[in-house]
Every structure is written in structure tokens, then in C-alpha cells.
C-alpha atoms as a PDB file:
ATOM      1  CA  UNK A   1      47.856  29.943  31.726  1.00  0.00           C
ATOM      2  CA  UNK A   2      48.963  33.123  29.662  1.00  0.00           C
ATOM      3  CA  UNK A   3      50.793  35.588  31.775  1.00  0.00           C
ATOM      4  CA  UNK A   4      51.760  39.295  30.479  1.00  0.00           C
ATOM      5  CA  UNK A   5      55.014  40.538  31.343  1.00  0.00           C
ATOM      6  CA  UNK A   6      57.092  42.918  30.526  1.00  0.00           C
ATOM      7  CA  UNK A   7      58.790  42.963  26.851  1.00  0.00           C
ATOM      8  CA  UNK A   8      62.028  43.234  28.923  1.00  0.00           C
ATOM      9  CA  UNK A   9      61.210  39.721  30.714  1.00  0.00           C
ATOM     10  CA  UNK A  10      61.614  38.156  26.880  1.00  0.00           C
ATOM     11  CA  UNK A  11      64.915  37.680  25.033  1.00  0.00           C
ATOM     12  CA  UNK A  12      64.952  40.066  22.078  1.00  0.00           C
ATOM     13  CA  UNK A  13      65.968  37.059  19.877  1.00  0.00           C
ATOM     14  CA  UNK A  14      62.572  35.130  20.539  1.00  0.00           C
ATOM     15  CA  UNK A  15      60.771  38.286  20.067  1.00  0.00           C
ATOM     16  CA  UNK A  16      62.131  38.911  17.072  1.00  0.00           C
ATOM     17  CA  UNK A  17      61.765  35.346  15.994  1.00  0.00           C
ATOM     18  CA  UNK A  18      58.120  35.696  16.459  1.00  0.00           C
ATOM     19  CA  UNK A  19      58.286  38.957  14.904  1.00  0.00           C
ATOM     20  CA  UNK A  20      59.579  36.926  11.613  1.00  0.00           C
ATOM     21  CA  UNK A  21      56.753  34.237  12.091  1.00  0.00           C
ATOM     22  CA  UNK A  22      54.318  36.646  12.565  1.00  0.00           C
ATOM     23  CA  UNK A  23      55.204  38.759   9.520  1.00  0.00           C
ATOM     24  CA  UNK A  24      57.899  37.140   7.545  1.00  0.00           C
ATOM     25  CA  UNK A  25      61.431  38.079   7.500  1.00  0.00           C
ATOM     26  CA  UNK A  26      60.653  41.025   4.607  1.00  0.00           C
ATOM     27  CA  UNK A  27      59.206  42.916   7.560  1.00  0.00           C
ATOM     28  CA  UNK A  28      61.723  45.262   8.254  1.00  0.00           C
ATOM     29  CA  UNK A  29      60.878  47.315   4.738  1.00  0.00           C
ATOM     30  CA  UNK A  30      57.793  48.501   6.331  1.00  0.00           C
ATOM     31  CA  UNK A  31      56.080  51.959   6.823  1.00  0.00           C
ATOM     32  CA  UNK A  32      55.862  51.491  10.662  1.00  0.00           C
ATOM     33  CA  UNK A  33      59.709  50.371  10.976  1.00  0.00           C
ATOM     34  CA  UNK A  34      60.909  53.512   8.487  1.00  0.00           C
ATOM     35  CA  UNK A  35      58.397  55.807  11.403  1.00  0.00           C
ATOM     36  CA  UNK A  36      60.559  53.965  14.430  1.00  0.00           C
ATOM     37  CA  UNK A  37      63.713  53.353  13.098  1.00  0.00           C
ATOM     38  CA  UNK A  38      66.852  54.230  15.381  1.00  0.00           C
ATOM     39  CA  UNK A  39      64.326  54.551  18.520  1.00  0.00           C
ATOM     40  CA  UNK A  40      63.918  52.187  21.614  1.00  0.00           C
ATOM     41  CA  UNK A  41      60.608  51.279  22.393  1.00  0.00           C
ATOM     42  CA  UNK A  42      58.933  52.474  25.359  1.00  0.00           C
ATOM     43  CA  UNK A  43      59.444  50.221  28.578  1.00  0.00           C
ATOM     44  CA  UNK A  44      56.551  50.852  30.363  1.00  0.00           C
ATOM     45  CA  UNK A  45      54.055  49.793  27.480  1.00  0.00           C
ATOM     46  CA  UNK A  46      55.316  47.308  25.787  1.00  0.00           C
ATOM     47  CA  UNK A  47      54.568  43.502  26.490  1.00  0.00           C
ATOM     48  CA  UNK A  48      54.788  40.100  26.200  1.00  0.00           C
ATOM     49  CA  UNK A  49      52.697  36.958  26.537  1.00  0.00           C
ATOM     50  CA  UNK A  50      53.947  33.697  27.995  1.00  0.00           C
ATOM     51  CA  UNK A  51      52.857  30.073  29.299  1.00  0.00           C
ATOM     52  CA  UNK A  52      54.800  27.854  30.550  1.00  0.00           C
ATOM     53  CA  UNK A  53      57.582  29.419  29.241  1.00  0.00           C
ATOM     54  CA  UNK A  54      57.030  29.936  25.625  1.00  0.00           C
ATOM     55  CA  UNK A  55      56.927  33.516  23.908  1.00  0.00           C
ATOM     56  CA  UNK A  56      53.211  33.532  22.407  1.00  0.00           C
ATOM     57  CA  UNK A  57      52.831  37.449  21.600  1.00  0.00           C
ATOM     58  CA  UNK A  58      53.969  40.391  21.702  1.00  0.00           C
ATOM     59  CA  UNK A  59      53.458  44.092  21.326  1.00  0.00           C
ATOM     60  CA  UNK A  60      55.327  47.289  21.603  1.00  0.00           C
ATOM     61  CA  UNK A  61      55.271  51.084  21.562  1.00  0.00           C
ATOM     62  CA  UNK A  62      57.497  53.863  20.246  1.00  0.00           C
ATOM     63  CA  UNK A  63      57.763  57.424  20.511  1.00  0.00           C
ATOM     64  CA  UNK A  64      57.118  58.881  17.250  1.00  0.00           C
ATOM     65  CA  UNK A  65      55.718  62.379  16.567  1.00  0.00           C
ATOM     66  CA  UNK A  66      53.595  64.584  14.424  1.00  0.00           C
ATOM     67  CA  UNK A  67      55.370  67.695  12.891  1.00  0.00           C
ATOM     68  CA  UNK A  68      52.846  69.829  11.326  1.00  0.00           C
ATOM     69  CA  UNK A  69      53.230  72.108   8.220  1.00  0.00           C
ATOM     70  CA  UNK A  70      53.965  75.250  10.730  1.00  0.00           C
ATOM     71  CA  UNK A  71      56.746  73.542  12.096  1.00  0.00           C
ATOM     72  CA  UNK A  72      55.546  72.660  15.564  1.00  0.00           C
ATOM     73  CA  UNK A  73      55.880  69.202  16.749  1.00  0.00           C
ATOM     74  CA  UNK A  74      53.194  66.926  18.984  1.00  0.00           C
ATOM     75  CA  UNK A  75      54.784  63.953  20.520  1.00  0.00           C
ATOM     76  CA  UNK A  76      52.535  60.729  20.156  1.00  0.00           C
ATOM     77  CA  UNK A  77      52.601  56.783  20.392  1.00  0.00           C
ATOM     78  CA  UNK A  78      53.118  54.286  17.843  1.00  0.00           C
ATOM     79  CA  UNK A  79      51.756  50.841  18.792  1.00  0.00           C
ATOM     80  CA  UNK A  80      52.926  48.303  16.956  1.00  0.00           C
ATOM     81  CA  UNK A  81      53.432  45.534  15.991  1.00  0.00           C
ATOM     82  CA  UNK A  82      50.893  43.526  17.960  1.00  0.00           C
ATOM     83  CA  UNK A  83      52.277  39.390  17.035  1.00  0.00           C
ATOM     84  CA  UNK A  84      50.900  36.375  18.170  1.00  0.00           C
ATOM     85  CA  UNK A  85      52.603  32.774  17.205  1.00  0.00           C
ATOM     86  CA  UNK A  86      50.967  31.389  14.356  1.00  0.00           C
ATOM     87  CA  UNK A  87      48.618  28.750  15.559  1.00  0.00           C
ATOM     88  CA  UNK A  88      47.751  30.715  19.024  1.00  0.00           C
ATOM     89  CA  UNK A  89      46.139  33.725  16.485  1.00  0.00           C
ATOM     90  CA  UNK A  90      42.196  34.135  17.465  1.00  0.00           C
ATOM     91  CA  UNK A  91      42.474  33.057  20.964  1.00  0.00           C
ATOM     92  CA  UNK A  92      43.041  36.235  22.144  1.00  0.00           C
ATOM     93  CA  UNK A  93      46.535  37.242  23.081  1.00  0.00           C
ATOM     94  CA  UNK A  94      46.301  39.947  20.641  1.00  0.00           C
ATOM     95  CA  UNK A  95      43.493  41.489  22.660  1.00  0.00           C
ATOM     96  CA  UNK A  96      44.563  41.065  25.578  1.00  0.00           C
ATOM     97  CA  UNK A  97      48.341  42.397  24.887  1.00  0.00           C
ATOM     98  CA  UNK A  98      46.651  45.565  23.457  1.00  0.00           C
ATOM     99  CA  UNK A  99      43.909  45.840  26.935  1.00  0.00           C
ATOM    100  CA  UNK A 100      47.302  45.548  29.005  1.00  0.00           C
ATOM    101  CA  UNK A 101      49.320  48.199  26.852  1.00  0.00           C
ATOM    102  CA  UNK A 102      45.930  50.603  26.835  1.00  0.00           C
ATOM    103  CA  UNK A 103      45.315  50.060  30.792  1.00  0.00           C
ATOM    104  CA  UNK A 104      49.360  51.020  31.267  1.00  0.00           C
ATOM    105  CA  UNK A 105      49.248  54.130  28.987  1.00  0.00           C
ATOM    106  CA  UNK A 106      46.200  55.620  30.591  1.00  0.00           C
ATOM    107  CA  UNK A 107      47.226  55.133  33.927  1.00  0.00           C
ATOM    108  CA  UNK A 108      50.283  57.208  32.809  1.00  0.00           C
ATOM    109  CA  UNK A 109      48.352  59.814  31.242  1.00  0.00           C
ATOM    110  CA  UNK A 110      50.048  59.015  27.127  1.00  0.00           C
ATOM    111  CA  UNK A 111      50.838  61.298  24.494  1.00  0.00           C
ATOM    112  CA  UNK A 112      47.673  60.723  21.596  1.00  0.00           C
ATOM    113  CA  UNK A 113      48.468  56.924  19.730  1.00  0.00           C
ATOM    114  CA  UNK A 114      48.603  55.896  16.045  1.00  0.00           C
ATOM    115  CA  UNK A 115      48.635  52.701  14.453  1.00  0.00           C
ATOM    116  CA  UNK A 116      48.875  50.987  10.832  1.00  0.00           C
ATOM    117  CA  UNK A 117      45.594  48.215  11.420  1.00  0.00           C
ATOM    118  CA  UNK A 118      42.558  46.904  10.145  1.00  0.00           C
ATOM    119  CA  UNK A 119      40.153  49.871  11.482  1.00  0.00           C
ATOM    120  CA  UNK A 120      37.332  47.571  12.071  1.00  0.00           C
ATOM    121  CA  UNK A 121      39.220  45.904  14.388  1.00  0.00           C
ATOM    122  CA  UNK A 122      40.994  48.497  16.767  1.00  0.00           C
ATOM    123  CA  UNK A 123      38.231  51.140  16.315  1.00  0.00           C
ATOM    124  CA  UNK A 124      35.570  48.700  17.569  1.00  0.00           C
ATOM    125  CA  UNK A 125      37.257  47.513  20.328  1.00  0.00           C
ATOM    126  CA  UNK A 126      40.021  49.975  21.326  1.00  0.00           C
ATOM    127  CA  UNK A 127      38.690  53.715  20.062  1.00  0.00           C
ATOM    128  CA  UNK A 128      41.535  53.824  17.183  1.00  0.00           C
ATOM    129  CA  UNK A 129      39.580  55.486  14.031  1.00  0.00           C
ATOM    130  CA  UNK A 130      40.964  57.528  10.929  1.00  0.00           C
ATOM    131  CA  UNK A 131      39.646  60.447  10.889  1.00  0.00           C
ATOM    132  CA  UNK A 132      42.708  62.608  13.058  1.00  0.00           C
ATOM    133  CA  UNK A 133      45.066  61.431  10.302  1.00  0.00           C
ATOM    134  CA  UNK A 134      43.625  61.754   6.908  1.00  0.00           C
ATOM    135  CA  UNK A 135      46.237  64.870   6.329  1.00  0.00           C
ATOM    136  CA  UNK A 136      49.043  62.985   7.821  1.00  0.00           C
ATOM    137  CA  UNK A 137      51.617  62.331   5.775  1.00  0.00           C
ATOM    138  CA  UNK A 138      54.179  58.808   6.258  1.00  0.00           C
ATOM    139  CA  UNK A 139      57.713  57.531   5.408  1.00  0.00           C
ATOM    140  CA  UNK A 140      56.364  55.460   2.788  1.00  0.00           C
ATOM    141  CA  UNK A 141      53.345  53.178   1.656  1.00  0.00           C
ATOM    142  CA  UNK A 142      50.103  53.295   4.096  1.00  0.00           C
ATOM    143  CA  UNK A 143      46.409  52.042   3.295  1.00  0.00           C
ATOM    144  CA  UNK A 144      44.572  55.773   4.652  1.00  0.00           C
ATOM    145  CA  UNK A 145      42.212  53.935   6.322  1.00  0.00           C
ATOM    146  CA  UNK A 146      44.726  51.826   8.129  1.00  0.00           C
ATOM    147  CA  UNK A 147      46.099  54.845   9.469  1.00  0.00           C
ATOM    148  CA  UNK A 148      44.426  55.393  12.458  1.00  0.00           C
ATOM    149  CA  UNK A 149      44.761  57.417  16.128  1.00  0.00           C
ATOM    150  CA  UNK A 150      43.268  57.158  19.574  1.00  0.00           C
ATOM    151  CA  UNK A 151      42.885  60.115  20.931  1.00  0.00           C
ATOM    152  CA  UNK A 152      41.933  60.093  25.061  1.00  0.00           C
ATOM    153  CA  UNK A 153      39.454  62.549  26.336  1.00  0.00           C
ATOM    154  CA  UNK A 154      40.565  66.450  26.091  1.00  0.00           C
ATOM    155  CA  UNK A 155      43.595  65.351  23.518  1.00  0.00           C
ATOM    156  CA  UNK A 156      43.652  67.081  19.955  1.00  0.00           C
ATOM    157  CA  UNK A 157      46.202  66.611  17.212  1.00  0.00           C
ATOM    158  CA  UNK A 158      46.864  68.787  14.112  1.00  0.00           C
ATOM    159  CA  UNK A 159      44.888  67.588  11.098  1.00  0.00           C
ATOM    160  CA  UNK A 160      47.633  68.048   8.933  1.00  0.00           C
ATOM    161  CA  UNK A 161      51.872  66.751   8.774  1.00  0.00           C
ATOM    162  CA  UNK A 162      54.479  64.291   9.068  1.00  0.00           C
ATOM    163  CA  UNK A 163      55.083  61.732  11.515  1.00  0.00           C
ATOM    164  CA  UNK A 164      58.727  60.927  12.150  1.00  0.00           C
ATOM    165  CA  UNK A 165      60.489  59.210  14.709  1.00  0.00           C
ATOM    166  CA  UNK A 166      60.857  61.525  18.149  1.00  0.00           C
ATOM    167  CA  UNK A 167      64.114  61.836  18.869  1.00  0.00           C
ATOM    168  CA  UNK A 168      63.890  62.333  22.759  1.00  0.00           C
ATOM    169  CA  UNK A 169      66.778  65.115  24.237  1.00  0.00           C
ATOM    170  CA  UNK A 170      68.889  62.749  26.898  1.00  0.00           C
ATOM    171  CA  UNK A 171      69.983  65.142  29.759  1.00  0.00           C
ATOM    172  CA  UNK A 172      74.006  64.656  30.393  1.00  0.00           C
ATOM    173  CA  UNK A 173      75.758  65.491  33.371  1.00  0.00           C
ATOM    174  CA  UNK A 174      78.127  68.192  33.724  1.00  0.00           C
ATOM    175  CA  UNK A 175      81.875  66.172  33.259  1.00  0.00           C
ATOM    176  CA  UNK A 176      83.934  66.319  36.432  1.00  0.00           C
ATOM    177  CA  UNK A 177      86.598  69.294  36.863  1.00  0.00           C
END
């Protein structure tokens, strides 16, 4: 039975050893890794599946954001990657890792997501589509029409800029006197 759990349930090293099945080791020279590099990914939405024991899929989320050409930033979601073990591909982890991390973001109210994907795919079944990003501009290589954005009801995003990686403001205590 396939169980989803937390990301944080999983040793990073089997993640990232699925990670490397899933995508080879040459992964890391990716557009999506340049947009999240540095960051931690976001607890609360990203996942794993598991039965009896054994790391089967994965995905993750990352705060990026949009800076447009006036200068004014809007904070948004990168999903992604979405891996499944070779061999368990088509039986539906993939869908179901992306229904769990779609179910946890709107119960939290998320910032507007983009992926890098096949659009046939995740705009049929999960509302991601191109059209918010054809301005958008990325750290490197991108297919345009693998560029897409899920927007939730009553979100907008500037039709125009440059995602980067969101570097999120930690709040420090005052040091002792």
C-alpha cells in the first residue's frame, strides 16, 4: 500500500538517490535548480511516497518569486521535481504526490505556482497552463510552453519579469544585554 508522508519522514540521501534515477546525475545544471538554488523547500508541501518501506516518489516545493520590470516582487511556488522510481512510473504516484501537494497548498491559501512540465499533462489534470508566463523571463534554458502557472481563483500575476529564488527575511531576536 503507498502511503504519502512528509518529505521530512525520508532520508535526504534516498531522495536524492531517486532524484538521480529519476533524472540522471547531470540534473543539477537545470533551469529549475538555478530558480531554487540556496533555498529550502517548503515543509508543509512537499512529499513523499512509500510502501513497505521503500522511497517510490517524491515531490517538492520552493519559494521562488516573480520580480517584474517595475521592480515590484510577487512571491510564488515552484513545484518541482515530481520523481517516481523507474519501474513504478505510470502507476500513479506522480498523480497522486501532486493531488496531495495541491490539496495541502489550498488548504493554506498558496502564493500563485509555476512549473517546468509537459503542459498537456499538468494543465489537464491540475489547472497549470502557459499563458501567465509567456513574458517571464528564467535563469537559463526553458521550452515556453513548459513554463507554466496555476493560478487559484481571485490570484493575478504580472505578465511580464524574472523569477528568482525568494529569499525569505528570518526575524532574529534582540541579543541579551
Amino acid at each position: 500500500m503507498i502511503t504519502i508522508v512528509p518529505i521530512a519522514d525520508v532520508p535526504a540521501a534516498d531522495v536524492d538517490q531517486l532524484l538521480d534515477d529519476a533524472f540522471g546525475q547531470d540534473r543539477h545544471g537545470r533551469t529549475a535548480y538555478r530558480l531554487r538554488e540556496g533555498m529550502a523547500q517548503i515543509a508543509g508541501l512537499s512529499f513523499a511516497a512509500t510502501a513497505d518501506g521503500v522511497l517510490l516518489g517524491s515531490i517538492q516545493a520552493w519559494p521562488i518569486q516573480l520580480r517584474s520590470e517595475d521592480g515590484t516582487t510577487v512571491p510564488l511556488i515552484l513545484v518541482g521535481p515530481v520523481a517516481v522510481r523507474p519501474g513504478r512510473q505510470r502507476d500513479g504516484i506522480g498523480r497522486r504526490l501532486m493531488e496531495a501537494m495541491l490539496a495541502a497548498a489550498d488548504a493554506q491559501g498558496s502564493d500563485p505556482m509555476t512549473l517546468i512540465g509537459d503542459p498537456e499533462y499538468y494543465d489537464r489534470f491540475f489547472g497549470f497552463c502557459a499563458a501567465p508566463t509567456a513574458g517571464w523571463h528564467v535563469p537559463g534554458p526553458v521550452e515556453r510552453r513548459r513554463l507554466l502557472a496555476r493560478l487559484r481563483p481571485g490570484q493575478t500575476v504580472p505578465m511580464d519579469g524574472q523569477l528568482e529564488p525568494r529569499r525569505m527575511a528570518v526575524a532574529l531576536e534582540p541579543a541579551p544585554q
